[in-house]
N, C-alpha and C. Protein backbone atom coordinates (compact mmCIF):
# COMPACT_ATOMS: atom_id res chain seq x y z
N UNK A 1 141.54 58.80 99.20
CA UNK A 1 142.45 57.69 99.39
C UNK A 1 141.77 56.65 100.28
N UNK A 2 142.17 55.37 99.95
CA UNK A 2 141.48 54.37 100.59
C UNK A 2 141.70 54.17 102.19
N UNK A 3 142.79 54.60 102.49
CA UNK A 3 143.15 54.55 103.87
C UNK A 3 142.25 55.55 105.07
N UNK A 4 142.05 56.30 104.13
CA UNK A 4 141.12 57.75 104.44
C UNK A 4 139.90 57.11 104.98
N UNK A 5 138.99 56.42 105.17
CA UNK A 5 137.77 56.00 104.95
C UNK A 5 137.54 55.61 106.18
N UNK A 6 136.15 56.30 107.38
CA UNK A 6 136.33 56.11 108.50
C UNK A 6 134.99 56.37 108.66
N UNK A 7 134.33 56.12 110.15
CA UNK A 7 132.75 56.58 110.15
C UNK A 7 131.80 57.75 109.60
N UNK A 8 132.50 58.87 109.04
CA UNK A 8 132.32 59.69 108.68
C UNK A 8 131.82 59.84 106.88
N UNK A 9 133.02 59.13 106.60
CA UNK A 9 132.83 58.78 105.04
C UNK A 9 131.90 57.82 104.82
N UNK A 10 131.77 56.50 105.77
CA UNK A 10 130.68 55.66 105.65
C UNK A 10 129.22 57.00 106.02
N UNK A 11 129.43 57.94 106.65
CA UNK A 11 127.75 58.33 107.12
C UNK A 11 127.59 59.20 105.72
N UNK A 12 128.50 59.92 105.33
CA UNK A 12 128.42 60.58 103.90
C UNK A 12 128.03 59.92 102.63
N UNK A 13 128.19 58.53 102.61
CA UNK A 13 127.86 57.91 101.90
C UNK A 13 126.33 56.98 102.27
N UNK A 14 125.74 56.91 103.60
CA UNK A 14 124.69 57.08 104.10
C UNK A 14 123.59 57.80 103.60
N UNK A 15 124.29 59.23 103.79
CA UNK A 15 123.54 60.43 103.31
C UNK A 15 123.07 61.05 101.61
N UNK A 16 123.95 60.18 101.16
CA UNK A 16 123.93 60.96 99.56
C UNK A 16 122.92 59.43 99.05
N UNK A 17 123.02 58.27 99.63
CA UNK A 17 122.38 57.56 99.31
C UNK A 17 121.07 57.47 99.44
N UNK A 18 120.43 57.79 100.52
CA UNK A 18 119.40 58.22 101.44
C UNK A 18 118.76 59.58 100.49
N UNK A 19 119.52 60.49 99.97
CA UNK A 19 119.23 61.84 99.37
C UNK A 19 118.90 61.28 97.68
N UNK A 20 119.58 60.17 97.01
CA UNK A 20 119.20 59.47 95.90
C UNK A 20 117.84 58.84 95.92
N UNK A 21 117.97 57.95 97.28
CA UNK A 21 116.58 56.86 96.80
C UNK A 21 115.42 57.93 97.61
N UNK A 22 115.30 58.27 98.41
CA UNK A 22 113.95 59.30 98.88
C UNK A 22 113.96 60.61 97.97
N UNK A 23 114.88 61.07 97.17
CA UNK A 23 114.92 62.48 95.79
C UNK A 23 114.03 61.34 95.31
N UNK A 24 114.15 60.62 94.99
CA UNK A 24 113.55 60.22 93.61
C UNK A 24 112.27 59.46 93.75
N UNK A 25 111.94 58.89 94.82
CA UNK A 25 110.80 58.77 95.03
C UNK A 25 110.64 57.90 96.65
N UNK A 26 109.58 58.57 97.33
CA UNK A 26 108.72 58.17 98.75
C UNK A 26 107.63 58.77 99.00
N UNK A 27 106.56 58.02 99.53
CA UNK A 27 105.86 58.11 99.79
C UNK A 27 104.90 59.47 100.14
N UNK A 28 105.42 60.49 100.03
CA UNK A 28 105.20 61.95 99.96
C UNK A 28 105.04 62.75 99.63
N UNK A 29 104.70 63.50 99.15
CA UNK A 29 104.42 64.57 97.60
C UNK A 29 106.17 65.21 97.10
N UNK A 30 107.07 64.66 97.86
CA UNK A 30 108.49 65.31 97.65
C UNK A 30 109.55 64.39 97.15
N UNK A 31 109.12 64.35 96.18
CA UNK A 31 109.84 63.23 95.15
C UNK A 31 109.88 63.73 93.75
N UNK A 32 111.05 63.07 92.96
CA UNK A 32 110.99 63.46 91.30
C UNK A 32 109.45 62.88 90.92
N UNK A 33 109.62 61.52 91.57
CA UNK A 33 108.16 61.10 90.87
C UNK A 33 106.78 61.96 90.93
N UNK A 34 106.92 61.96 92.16
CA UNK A 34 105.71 62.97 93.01
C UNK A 34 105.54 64.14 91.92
N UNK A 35 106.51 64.60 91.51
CA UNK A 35 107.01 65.93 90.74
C UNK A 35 106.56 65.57 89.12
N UNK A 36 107.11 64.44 89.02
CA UNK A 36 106.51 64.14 87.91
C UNK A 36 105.03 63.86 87.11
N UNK A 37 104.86 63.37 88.24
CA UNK A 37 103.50 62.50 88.10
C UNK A 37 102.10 63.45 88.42
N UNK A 38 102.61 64.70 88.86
CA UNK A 38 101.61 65.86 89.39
C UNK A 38 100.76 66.34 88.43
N UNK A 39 99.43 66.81 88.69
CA UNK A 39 98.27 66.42 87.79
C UNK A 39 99.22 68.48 87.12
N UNK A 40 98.85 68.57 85.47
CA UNK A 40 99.23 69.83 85.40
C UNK A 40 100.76 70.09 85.04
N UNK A 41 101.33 68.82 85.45
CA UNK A 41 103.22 69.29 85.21
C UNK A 41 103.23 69.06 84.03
N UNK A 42 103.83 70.00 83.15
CA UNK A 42 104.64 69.67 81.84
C UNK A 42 106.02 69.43 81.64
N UNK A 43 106.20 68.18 80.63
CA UNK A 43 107.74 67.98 80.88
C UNK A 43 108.41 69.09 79.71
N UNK A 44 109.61 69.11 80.69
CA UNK A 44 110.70 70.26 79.97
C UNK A 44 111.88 70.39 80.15
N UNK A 45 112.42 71.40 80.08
CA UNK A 45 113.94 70.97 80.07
C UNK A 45 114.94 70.62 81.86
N UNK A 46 113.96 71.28 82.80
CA UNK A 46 114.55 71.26 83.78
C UNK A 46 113.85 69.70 84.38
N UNK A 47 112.70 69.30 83.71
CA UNK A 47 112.55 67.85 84.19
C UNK A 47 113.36 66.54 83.74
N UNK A 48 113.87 67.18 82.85
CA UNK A 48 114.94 66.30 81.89
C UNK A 48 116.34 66.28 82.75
N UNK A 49 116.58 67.48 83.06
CA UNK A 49 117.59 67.70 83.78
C UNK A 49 117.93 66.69 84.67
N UNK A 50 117.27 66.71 85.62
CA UNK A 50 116.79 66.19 87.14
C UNK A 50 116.75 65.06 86.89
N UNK A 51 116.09 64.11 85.81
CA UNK A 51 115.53 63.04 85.69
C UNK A 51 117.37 62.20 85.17
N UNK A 52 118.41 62.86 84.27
CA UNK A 52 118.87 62.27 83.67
C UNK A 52 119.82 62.25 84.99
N UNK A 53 119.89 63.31 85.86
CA UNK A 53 121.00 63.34 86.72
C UNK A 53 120.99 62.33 87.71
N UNK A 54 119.49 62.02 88.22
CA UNK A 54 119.00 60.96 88.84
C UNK A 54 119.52 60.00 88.09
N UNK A 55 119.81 59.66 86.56
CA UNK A 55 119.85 58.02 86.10
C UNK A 55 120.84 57.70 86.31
N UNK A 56 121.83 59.18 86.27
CA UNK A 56 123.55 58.89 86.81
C UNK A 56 123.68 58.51 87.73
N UNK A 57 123.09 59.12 88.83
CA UNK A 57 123.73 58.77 90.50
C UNK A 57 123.05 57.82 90.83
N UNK A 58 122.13 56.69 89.97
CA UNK A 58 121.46 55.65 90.24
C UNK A 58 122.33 54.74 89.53
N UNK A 59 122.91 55.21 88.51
CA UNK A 59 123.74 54.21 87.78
C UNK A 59 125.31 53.90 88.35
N UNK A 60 125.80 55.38 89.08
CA UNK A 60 126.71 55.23 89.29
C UNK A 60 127.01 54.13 90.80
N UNK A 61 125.77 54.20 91.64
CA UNK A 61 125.62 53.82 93.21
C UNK A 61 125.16 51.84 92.48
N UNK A 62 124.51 51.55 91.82
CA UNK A 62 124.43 50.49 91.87
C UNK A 62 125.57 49.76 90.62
N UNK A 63 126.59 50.47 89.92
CA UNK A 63 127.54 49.67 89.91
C UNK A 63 128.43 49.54 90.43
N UNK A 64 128.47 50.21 91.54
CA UNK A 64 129.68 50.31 92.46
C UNK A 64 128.39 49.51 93.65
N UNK A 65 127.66 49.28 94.17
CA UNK A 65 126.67 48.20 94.48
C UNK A 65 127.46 46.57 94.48
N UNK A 66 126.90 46.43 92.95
CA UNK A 66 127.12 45.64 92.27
C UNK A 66 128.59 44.89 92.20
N UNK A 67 129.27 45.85 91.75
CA UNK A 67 131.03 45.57 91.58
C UNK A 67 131.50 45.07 92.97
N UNK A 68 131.16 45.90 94.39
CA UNK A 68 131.44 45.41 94.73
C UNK A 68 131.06 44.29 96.45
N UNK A 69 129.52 43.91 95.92
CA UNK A 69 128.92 43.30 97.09
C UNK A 69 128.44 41.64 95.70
N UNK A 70 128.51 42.24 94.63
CA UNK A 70 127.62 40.85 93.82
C UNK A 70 126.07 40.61 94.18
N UNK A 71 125.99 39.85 93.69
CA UNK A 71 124.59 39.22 93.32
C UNK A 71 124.33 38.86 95.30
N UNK A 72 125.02 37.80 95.68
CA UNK A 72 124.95 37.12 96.74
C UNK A 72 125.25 37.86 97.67
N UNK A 73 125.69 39.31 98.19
CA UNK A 73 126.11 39.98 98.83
C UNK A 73 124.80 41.20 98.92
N UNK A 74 124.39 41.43 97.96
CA UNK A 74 122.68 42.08 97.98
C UNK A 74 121.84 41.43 98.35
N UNK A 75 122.07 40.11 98.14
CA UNK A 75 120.56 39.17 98.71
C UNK A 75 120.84 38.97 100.21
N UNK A 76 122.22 38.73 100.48
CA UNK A 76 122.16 38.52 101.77
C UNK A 76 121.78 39.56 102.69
N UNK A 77 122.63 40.46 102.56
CA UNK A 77 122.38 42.29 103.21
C UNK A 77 120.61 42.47 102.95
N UNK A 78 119.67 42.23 101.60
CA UNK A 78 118.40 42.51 101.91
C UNK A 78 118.12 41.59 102.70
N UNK A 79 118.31 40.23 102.65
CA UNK A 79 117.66 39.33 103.76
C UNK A 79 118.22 39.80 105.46
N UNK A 80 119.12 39.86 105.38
CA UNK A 80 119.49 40.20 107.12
C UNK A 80 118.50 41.68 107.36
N UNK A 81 118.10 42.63 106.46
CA UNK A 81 117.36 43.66 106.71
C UNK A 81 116.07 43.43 106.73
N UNK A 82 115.64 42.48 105.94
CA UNK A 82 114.40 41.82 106.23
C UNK A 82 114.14 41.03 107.38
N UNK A 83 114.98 40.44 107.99
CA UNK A 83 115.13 39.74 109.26
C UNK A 83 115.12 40.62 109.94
N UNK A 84 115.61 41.83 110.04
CA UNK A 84 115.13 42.72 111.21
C UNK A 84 114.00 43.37 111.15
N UNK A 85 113.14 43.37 109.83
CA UNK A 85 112.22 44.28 109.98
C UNK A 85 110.75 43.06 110.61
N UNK A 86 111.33 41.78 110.45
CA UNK A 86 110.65 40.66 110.67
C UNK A 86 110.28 40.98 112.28
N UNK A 87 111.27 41.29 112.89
CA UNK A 87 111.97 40.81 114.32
C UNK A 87 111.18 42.00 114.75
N UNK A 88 110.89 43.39 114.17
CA UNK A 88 110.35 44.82 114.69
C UNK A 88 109.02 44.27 114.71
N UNK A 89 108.27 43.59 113.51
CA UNK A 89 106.83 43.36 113.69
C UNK A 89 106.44 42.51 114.74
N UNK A 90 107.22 41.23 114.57
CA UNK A 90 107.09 40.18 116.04
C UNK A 90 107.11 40.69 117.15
N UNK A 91 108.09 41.74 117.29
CA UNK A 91 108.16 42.33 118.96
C UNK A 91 106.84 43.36 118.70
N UNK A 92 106.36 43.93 117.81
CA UNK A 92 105.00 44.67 117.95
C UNK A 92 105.22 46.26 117.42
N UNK A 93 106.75 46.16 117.50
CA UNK A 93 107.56 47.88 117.33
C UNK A 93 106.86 47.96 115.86
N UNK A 94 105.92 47.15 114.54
CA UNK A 94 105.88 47.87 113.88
C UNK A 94 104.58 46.70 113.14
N UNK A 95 103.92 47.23 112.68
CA UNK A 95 102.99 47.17 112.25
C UNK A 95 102.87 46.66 110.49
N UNK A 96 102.70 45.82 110.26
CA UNK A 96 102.13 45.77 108.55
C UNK A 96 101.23 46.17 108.08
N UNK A 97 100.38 46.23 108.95
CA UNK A 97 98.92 47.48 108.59
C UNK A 97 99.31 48.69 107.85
N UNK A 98 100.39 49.23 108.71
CA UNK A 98 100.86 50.15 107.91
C UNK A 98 101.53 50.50 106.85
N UNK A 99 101.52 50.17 105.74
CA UNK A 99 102.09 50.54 104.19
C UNK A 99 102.81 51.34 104.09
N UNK A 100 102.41 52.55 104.40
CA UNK A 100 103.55 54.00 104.61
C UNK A 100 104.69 53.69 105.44
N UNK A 101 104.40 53.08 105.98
CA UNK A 101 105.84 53.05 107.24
C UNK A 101 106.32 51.93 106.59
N UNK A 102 106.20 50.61 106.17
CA UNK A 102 106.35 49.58 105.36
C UNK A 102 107.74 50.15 103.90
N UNK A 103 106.82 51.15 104.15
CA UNK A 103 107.41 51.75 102.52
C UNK A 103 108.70 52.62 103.06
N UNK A 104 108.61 53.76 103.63
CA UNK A 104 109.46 54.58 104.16
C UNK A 104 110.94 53.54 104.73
N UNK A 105 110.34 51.97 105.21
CA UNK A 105 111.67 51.36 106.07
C UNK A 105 111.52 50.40 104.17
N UNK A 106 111.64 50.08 103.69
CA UNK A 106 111.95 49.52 102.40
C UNK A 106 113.16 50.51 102.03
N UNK A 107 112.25 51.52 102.12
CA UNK A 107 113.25 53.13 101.10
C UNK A 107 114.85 52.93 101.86
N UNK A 108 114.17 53.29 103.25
CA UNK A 108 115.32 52.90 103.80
C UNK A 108 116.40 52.17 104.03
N UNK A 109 115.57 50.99 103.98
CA UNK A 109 117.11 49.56 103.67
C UNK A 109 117.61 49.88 102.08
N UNK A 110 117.10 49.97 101.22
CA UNK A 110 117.74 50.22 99.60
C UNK A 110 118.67 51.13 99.96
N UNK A 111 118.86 52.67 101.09
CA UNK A 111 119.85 53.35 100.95
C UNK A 111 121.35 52.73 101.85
N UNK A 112 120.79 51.77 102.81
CA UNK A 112 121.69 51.23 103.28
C UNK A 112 122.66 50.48 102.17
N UNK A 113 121.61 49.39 101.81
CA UNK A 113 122.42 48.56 100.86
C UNK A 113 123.26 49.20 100.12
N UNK A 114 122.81 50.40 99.39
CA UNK A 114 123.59 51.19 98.00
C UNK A 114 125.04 52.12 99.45
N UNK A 115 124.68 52.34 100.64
CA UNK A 115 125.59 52.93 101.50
C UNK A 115 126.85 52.06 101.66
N UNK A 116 126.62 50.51 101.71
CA UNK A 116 127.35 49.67 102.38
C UNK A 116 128.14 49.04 100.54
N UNK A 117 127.04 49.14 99.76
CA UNK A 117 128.00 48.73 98.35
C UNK A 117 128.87 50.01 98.21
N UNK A 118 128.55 50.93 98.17
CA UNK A 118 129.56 52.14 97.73
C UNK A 118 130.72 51.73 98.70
N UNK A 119 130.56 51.53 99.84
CA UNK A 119 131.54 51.53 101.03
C UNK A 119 132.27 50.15 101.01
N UNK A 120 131.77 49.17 100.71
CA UNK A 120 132.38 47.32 100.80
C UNK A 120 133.80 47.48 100.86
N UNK A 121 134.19 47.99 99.30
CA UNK A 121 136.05 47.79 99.38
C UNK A 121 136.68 48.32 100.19
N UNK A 122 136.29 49.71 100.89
CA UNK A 122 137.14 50.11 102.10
C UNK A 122 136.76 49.14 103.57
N UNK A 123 136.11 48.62 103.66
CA UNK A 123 135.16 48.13 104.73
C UNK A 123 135.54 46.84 104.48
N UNK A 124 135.79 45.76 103.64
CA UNK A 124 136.84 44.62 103.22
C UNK A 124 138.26 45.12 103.47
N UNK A 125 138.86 45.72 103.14
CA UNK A 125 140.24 46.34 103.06
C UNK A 125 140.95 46.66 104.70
N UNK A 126 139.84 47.41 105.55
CA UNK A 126 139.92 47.04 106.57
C UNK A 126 139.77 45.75 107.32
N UNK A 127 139.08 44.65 107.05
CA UNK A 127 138.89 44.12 107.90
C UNK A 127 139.76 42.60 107.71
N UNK A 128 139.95 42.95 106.53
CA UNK A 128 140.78 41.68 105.90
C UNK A 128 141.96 42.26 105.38
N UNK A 129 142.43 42.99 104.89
CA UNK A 129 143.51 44.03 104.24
C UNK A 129 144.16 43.27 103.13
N UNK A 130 142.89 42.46 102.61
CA UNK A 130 142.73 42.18 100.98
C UNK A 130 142.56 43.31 100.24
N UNK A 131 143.31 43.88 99.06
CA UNK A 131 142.55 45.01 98.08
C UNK A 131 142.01 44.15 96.70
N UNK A 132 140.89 45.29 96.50
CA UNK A 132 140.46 44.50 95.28
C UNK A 132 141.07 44.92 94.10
N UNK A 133 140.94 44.14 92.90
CA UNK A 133 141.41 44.31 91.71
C UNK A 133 141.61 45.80 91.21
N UNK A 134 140.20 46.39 91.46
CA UNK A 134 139.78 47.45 91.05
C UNK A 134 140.36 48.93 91.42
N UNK A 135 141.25 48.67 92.99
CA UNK A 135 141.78 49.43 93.78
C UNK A 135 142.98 50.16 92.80
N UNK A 136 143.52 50.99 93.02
CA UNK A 136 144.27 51.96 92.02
C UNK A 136 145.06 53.48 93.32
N UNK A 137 146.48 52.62 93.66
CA UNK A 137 147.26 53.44 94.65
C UNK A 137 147.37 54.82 93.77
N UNK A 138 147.26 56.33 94.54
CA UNK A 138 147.78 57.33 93.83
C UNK A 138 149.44 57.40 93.79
């Protein structure tokens, strides 16, 4: 229920997002890709598995993304995350030399964004106690 929705449900939705975009691929040998792409793997039925389940919970997180942050609501949220990662290198906290870490905080803002789209309508609903179209009382 929409009323239900509190720091907890936002960190759960943190977490499964975070568990989507680093499952499926970072910088590490512990990824579908990683898994995939491994010299020797043959594809089969349990790579199929994995791979299609991934297209769901990628499909399902960026239309609910989508539905409900838009076009202009992703660009802004990546730009304000880019502005901070701007603000980490200027103060020195982080390095562009480094690629891996570059990459790992990329991975990272994508799970935010997909955290904060899954989350928008409760997180609007609170703060404005507008509901959206889409909302559906039990």
């Amino acid at each position: 229920m929409a009323s239900n929705f509190d720091a907890l449900g936002f960190a759960l939705r943190v977490v499964f997002a975070a568990a989507l975009v680093f499952g499926t691929y970072n910088p590490s040998d512990l990824s579908y890709v990683s898994y995939v792409m491994a010299e020797g793997h043959e594809f089969g039925p349990v790579t199929a598995i994995i791979g299609i389940s991934l297209l769901i919970a990628w499909i399902v997180f960026l239309r609910a993304t989508f539905l409900s942050l838009g076009w202009l609501g992703i660009i802004l949220g990546a730009a304000l995350f880019a502005c901070i990662i701007w603000l980490f290198v200027d103060i020195g906290w982080l390095s562009l030399d480094s690629t891996g870490a570059i990459t790992w905080l990329a991975l990272t803002v994508l799970s935010l964004i997909l955290a904060v789209g899954m989350s928008w309508s409760h997180i609007r609903r609170r703060l404005t106690g507008q509901v959206d179209v889409d909302d559906v009382e039990d």
